[in-house]
C-alpha atoms as a PDB file:
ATOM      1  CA  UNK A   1     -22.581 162.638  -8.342  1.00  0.00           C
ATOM      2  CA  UNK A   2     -19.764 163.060  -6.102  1.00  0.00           C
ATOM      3  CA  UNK A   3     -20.012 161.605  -2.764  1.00  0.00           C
ATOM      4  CA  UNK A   4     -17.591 162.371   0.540  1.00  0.00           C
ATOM      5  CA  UNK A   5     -16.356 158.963   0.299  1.00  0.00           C
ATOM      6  CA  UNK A   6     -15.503 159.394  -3.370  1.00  0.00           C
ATOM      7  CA  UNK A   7     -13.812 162.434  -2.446  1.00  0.00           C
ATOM      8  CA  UNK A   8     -12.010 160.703   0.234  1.00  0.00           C
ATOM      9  CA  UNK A   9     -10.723 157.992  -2.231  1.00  0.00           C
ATOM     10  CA  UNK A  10      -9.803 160.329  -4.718  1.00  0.00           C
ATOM     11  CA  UNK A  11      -7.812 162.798  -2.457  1.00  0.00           C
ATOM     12  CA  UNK A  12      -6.078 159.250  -1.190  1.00  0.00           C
ATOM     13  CA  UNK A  13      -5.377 158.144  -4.780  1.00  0.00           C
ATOM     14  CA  UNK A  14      -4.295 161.823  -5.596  1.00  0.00           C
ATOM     15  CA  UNK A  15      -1.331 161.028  -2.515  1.00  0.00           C
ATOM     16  CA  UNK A  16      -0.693 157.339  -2.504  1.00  0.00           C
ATOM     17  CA  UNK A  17      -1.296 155.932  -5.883  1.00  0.00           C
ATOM     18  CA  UNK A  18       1.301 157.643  -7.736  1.00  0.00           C
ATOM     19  CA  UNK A  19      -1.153 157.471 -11.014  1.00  0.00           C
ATOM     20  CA  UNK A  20      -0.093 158.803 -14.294  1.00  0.00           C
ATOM     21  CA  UNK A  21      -3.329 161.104 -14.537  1.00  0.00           C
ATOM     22  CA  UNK A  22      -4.722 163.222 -12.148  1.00  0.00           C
ATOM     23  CA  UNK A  23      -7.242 161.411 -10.038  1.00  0.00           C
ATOM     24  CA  UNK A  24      -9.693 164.536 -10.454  1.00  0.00           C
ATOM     25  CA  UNK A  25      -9.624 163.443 -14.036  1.00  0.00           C
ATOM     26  CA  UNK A  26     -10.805 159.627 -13.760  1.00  0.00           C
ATOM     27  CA  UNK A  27     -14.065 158.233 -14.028  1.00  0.00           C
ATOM     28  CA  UNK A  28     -15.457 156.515 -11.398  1.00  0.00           C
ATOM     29  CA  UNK A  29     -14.648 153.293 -13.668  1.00  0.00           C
ATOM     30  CA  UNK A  30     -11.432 154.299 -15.003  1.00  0.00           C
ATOM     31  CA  UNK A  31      -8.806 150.978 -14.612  1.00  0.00           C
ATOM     32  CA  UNK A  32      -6.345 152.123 -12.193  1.00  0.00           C
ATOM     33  CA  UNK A  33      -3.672 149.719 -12.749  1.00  0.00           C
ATOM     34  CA  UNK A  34      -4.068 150.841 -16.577  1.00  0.00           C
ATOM     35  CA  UNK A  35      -3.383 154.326 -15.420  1.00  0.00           C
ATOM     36  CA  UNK A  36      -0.425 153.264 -13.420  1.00  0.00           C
ATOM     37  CA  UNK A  37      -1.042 151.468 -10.302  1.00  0.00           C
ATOM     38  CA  UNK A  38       1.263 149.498  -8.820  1.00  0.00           C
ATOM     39  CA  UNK A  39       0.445 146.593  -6.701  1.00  0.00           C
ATOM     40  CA  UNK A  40       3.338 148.322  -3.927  1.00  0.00           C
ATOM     41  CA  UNK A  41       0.529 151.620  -4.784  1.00  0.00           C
ATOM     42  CA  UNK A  42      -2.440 149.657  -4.028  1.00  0.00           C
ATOM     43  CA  UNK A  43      -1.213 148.494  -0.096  1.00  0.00           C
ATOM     44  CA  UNK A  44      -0.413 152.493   0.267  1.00  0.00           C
ATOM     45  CA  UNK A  45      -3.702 153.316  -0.748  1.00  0.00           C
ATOM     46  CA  UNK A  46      -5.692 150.372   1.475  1.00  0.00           C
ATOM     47  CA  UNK A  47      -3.658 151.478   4.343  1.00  0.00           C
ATOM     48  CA  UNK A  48      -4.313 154.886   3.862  1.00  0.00           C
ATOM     49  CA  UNK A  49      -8.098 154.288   3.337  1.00  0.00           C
ATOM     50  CA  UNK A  50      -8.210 152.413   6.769  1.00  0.00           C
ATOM     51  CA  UNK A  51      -6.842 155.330   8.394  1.00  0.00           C
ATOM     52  CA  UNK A  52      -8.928 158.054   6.577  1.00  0.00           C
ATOM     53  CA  UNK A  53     -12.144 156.448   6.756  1.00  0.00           C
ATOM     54  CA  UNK A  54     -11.548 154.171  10.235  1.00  0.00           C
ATOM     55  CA  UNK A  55     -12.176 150.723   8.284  1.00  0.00           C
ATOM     56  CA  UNK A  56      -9.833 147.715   7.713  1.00  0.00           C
ATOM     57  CA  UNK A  57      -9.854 145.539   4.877  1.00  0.00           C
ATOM     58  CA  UNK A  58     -10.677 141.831   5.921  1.00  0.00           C
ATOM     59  CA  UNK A  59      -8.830 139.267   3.947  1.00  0.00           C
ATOM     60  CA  UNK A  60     -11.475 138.916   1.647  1.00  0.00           C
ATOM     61  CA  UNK A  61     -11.678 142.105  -0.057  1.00  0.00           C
ATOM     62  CA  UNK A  62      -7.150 142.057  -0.549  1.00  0.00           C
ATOM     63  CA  UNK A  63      -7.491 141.238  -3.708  1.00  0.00           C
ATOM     64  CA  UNK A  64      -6.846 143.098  -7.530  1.00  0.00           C
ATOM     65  CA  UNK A  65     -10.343 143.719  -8.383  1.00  0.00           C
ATOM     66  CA  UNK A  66     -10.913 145.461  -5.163  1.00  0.00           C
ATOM     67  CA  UNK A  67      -8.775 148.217  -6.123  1.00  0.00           C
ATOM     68  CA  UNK A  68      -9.319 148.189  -9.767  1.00  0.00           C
ATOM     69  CA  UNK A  69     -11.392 151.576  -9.718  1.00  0.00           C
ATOM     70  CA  UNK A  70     -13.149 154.296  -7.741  1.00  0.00           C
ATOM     71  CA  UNK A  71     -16.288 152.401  -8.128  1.00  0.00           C
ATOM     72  CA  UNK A  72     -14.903 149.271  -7.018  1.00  0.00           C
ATOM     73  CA  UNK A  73     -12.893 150.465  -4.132  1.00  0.00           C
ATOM     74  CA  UNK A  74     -16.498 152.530  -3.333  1.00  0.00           C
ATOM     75  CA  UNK A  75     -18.316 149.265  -3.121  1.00  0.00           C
ATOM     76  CA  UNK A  76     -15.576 147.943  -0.663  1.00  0.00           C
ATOM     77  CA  UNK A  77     -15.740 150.571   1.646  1.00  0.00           C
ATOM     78  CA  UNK A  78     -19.586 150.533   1.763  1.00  0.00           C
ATOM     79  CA  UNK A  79     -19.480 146.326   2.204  1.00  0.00           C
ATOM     80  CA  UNK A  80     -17.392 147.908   5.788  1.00  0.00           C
ATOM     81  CA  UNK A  81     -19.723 150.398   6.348  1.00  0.00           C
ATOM     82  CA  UNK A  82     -17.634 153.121   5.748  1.00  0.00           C
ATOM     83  CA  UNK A  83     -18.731 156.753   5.864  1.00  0.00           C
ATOM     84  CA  UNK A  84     -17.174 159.924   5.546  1.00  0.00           C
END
């Protein structure tokens, strides 16, 4: 089930994470270094999330595993209370 923070973070992956599959095509638990994230990616992608979704990433959460998936990077945004 498709959420309007899920769509948020996949429109963001579609336009910062320079992936090497469509981000319409991954599963919420697809690895998204495996499909071509860079770390340089992943600070586009936080930064871009902050804006989108008026959040910022505490020290805590800058980390690989935070932005390892949709599901992951879901969990993040809901630990800030993020809403779409």
């Amino acid at each position: 089930m498709s959420t309007a923070v899920d769509d948020k973070i996949r429109a963001v992956l579609s336009e910062h994470a320079l992936l090497q599959v469509p981000a319409a095509e991954l599963t919420d638990d697809t690895d998204l270094y495996r499909a071509g994230l860079t770390s340089h990616a992943s600070v586009n992608v936080m930064l871009a999330l902050e804006d989108e979704l008026d959040v910022e990433f505490p020290d805590q959460l800058l980390h690989r595993s935070t932005f390892q998936s949709i599901s992951a990077l879901r969990d993040a945004l809901a630990s800030l209370g993020a809403t779409a």
